[in-house]
C-alpha atoms as a PDB file:
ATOM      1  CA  UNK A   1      25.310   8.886  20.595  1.00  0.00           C
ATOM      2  CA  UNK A   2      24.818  12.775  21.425  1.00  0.00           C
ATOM      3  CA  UNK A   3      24.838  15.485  18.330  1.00  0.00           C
ATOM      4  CA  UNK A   4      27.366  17.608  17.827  1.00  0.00           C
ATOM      5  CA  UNK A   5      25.060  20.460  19.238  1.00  0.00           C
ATOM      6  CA  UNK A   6      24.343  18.032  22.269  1.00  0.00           C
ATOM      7  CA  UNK A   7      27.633  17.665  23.181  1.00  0.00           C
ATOM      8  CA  UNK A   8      28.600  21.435  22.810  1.00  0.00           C
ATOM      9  CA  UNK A   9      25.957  22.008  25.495  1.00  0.00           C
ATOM     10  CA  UNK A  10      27.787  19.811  27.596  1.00  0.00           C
ATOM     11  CA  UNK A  11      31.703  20.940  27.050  1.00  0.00           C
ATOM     12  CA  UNK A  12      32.941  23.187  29.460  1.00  0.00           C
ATOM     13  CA  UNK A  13      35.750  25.783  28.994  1.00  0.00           C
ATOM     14  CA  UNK A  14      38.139  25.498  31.842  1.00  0.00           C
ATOM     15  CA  UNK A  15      39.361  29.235  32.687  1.00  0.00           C
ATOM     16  CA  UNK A  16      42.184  26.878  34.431  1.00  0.00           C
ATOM     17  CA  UNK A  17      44.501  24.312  32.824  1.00  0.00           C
ATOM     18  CA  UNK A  18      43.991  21.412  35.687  1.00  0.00           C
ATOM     19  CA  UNK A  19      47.757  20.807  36.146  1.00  0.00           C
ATOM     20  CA  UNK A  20      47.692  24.576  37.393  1.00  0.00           C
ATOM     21  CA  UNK A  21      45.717  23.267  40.732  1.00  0.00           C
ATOM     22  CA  UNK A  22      48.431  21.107  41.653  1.00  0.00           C
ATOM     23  CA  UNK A  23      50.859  23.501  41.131  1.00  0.00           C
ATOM     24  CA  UNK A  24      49.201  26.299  43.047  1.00  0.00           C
ATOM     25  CA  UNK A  25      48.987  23.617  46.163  1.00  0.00           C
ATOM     26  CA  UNK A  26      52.561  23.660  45.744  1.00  0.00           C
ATOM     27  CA  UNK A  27      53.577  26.984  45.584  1.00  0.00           C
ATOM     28  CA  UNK A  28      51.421  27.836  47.961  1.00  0.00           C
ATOM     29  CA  UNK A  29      52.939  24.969  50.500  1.00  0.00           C
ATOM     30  CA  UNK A  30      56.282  25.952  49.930  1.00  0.00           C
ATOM     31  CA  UNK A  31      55.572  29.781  50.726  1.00  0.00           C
ATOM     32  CA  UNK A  32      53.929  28.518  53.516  1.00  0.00           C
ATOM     33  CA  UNK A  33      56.979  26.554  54.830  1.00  0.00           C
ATOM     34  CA  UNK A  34      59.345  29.415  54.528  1.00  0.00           C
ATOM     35  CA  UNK A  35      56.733  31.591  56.879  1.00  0.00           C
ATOM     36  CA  UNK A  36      56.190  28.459  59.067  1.00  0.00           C
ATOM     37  CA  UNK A  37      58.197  25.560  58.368  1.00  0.00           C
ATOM     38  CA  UNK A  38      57.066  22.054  59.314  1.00  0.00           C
ATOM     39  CA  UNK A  39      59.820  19.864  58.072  1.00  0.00           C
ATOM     40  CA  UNK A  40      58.871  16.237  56.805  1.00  0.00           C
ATOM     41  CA  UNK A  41      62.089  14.183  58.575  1.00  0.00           C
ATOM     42  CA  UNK A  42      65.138  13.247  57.535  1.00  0.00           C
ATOM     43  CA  UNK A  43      66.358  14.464  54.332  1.00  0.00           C
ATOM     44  CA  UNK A  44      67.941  12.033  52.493  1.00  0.00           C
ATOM     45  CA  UNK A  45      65.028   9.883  52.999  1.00  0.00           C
ATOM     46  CA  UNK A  46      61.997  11.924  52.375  1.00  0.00           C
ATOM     47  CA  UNK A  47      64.587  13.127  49.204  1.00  0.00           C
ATOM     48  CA  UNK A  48      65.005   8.699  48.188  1.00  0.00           C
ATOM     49  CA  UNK A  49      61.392   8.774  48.265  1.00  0.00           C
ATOM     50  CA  UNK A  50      60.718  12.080  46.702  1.00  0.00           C
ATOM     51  CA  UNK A  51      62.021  10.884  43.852  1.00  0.00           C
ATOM     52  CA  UNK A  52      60.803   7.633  43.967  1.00  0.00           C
ATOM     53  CA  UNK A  53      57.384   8.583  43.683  1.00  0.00           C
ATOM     54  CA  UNK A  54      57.567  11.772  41.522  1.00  0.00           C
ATOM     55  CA  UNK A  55      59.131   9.265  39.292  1.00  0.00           C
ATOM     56  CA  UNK A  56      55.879   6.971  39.523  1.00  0.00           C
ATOM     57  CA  UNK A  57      53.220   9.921  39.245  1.00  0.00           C
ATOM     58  CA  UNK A  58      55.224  10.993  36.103  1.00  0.00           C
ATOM     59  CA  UNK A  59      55.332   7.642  34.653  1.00  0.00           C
ATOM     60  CA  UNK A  60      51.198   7.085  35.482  1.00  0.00           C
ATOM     61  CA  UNK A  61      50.327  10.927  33.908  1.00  0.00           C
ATOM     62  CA  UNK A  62      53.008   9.807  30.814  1.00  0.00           C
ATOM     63  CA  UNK A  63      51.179   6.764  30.050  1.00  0.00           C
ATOM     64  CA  UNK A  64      47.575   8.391  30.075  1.00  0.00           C
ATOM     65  CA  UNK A  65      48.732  11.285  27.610  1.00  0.00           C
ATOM     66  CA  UNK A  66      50.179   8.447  25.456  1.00  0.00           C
ATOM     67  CA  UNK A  67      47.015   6.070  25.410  1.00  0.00           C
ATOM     68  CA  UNK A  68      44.950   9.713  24.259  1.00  0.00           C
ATOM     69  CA  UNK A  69      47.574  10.487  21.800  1.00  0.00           C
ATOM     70  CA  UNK A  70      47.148   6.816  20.659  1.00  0.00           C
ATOM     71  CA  UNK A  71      43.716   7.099  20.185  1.00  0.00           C
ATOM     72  CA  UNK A  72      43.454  10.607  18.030  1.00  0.00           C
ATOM     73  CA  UNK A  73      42.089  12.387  20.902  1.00  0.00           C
ATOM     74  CA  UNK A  74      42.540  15.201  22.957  1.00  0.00           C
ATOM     75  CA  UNK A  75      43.884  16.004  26.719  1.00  0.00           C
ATOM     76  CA  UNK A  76      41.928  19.759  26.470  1.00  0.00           C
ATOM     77  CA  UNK A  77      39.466  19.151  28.732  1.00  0.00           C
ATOM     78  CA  UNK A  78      37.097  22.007  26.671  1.00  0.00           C
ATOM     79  CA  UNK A  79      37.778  19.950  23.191  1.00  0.00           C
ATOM     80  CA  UNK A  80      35.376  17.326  21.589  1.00  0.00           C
ATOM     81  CA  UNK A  81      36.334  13.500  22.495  1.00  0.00           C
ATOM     82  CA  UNK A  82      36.735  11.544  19.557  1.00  0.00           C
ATOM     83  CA  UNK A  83      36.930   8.370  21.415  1.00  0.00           C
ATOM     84  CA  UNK A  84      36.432   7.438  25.265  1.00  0.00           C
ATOM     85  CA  UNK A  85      38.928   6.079  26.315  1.00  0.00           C
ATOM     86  CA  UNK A  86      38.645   2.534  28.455  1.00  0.00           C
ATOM     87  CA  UNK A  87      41.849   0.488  28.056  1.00  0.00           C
ATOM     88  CA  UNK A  88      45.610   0.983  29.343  1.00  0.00           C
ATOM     89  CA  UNK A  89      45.970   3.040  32.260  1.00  0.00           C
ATOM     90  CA  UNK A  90      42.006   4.038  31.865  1.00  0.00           C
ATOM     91  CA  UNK A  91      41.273   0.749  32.909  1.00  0.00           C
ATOM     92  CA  UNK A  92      42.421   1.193  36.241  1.00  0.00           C
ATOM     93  CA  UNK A  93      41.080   4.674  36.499  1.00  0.00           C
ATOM     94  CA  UNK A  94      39.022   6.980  34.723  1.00  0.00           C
ATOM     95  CA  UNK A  95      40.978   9.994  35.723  1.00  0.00           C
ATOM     96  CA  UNK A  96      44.812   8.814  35.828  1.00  0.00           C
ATOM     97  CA  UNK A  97      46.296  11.849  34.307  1.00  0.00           C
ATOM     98  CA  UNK A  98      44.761  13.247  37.124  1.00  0.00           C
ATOM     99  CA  UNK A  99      45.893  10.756  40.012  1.00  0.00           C
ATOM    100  CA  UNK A 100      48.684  10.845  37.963  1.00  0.00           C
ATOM    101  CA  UNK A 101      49.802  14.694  38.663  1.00  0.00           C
ATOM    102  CA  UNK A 102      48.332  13.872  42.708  1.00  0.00           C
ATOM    103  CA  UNK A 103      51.439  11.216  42.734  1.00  0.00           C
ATOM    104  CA  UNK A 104      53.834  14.331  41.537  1.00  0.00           C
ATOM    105  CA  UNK A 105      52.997  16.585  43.562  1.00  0.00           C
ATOM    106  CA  UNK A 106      53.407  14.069  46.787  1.00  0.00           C
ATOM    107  CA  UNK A 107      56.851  13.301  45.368  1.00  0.00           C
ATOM    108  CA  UNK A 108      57.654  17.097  45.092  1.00  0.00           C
ATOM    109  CA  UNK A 109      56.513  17.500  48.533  1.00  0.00           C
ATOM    110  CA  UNK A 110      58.071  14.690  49.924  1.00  0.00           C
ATOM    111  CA  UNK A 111      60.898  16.358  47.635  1.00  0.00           C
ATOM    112  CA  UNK A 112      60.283  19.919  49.269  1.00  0.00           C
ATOM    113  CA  UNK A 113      60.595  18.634  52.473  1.00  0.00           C
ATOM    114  CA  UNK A 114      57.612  20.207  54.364  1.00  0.00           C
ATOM    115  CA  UNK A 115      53.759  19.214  55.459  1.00  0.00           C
ATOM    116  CA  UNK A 116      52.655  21.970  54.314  1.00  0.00           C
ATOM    117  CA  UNK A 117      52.108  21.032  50.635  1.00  0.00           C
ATOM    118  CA  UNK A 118      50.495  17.866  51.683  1.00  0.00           C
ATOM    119  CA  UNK A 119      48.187  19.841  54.122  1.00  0.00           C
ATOM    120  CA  UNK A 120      46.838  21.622  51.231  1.00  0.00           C
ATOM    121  CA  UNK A 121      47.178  18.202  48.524  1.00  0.00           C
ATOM    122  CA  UNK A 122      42.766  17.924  49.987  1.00  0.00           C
ATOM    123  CA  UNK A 123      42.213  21.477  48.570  1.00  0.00           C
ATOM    124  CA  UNK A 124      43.977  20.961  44.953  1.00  0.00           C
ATOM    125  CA  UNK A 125      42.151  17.374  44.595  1.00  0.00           C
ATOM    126  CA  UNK A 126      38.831  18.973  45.595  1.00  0.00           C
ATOM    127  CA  UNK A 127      39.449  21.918  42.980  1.00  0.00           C
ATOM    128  CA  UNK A 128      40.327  19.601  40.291  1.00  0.00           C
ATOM    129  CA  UNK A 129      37.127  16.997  41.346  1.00  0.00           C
ATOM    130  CA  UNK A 130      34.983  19.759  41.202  1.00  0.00           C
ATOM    131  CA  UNK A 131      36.158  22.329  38.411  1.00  0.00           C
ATOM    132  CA  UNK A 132      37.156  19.640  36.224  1.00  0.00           C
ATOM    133  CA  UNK A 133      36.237  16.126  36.871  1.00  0.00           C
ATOM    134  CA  UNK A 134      32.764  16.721  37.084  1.00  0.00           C
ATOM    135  CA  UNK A 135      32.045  18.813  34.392  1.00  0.00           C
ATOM    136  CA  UNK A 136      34.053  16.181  32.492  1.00  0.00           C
ATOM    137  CA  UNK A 137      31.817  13.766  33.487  1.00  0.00           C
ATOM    138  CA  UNK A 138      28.647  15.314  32.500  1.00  0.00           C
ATOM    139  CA  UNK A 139      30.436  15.701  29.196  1.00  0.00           C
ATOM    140  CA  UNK A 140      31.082  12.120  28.607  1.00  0.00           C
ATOM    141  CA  UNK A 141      27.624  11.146  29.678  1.00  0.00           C
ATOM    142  CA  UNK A 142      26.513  13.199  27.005  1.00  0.00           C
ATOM    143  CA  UNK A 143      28.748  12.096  24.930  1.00  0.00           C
ATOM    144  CA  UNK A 144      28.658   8.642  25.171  1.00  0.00           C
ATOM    145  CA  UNK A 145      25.726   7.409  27.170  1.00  0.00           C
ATOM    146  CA  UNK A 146      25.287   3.967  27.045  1.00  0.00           C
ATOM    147  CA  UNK A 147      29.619   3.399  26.986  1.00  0.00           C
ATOM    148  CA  UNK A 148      30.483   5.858  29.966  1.00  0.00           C
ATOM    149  CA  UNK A 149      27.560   4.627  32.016  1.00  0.00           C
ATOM    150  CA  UNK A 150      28.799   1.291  31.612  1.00  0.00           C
ATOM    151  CA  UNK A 151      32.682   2.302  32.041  1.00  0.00           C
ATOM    152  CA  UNK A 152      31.464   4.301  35.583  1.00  0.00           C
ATOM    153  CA  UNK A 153      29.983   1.258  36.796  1.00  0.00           C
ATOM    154  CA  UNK A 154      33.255  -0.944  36.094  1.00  0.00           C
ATOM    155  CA  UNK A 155      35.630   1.523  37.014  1.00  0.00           C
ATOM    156  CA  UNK A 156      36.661   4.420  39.509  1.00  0.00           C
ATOM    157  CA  UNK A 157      37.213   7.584  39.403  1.00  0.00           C
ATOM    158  CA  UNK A 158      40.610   8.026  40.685  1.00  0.00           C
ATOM    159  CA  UNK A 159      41.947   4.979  41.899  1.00  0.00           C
END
């Protein structure tokens, strides 16, 4: 396991809270749509399914905060891990707070009604993969060699 100095090294202060990427993709979208609007289809549909899969993202995000608050860790992504984390939704991902707030924001666009926020859904995942996600990872490698190399192998990053 990596000192306490080690791992220091290796955390990284996000200037950015991650769920702000997502956001920004959205805002950004909808300002788009009002000075070009590409409507998504019919409304009560896309709105069903908006929903629908807003309600999904949420409940994917919910159940990765839970399993860290289970665990006596944190969500910061600049704070010390106590614990990686490999079971519940982390089984099935190693980022699902992550995919989690990628499912959101396709229900609020579906809910928004335009293309334009899922035009730009590329840009926010490739800000969060590289601002946050991989520093992350170099963290955890430092952190916990032997377990995260072995949890990489077994598991992917998003979905």
């Amino acid at each position: 396991m990596a000192t306490d100095a080690e791992v220091r090294r290796g955390a990284r202060v996000f200037p950015i809270p991650p769920p702000v990427y997502y956001v920004a993709g959205l805002v950004a979208g909808a300002l788009l749509d009002t000075a070009a609007p590409l409507p998504l289809g019919g409304r009560p549909a896309t709105t069903v399914a908006g929903v629908a899969v807003t309600a999904l993202g949420a409940v994917l995000a919910a159940s990765a905060v839970a399993a860290v608050v289970r665990h006596r860790t944190t969500i910061v992504p600049h704070r010390r891990v106590a614990t990686l984390l490999t079971e519940g939704p982390y089984r099935l991902s190693r980022n699902p707070m992550y995919a989690g707030l990628a499912v959101v924001y396709t229900g609020v666009a579906l809910l928004i009604g335009s293309w334009w926020p899922l035009i730009l859904l590329p840009l926010a995942l490739t800000a969060v993969q590289l601002i946050v996600i991989r520093p992350e990872e170099r963290y955890l490698a430092t952190r916990f060699p032997t377990e995260y190399a072995a949890y990489r192998t077994r598991v992917r990053r998003w979905i």
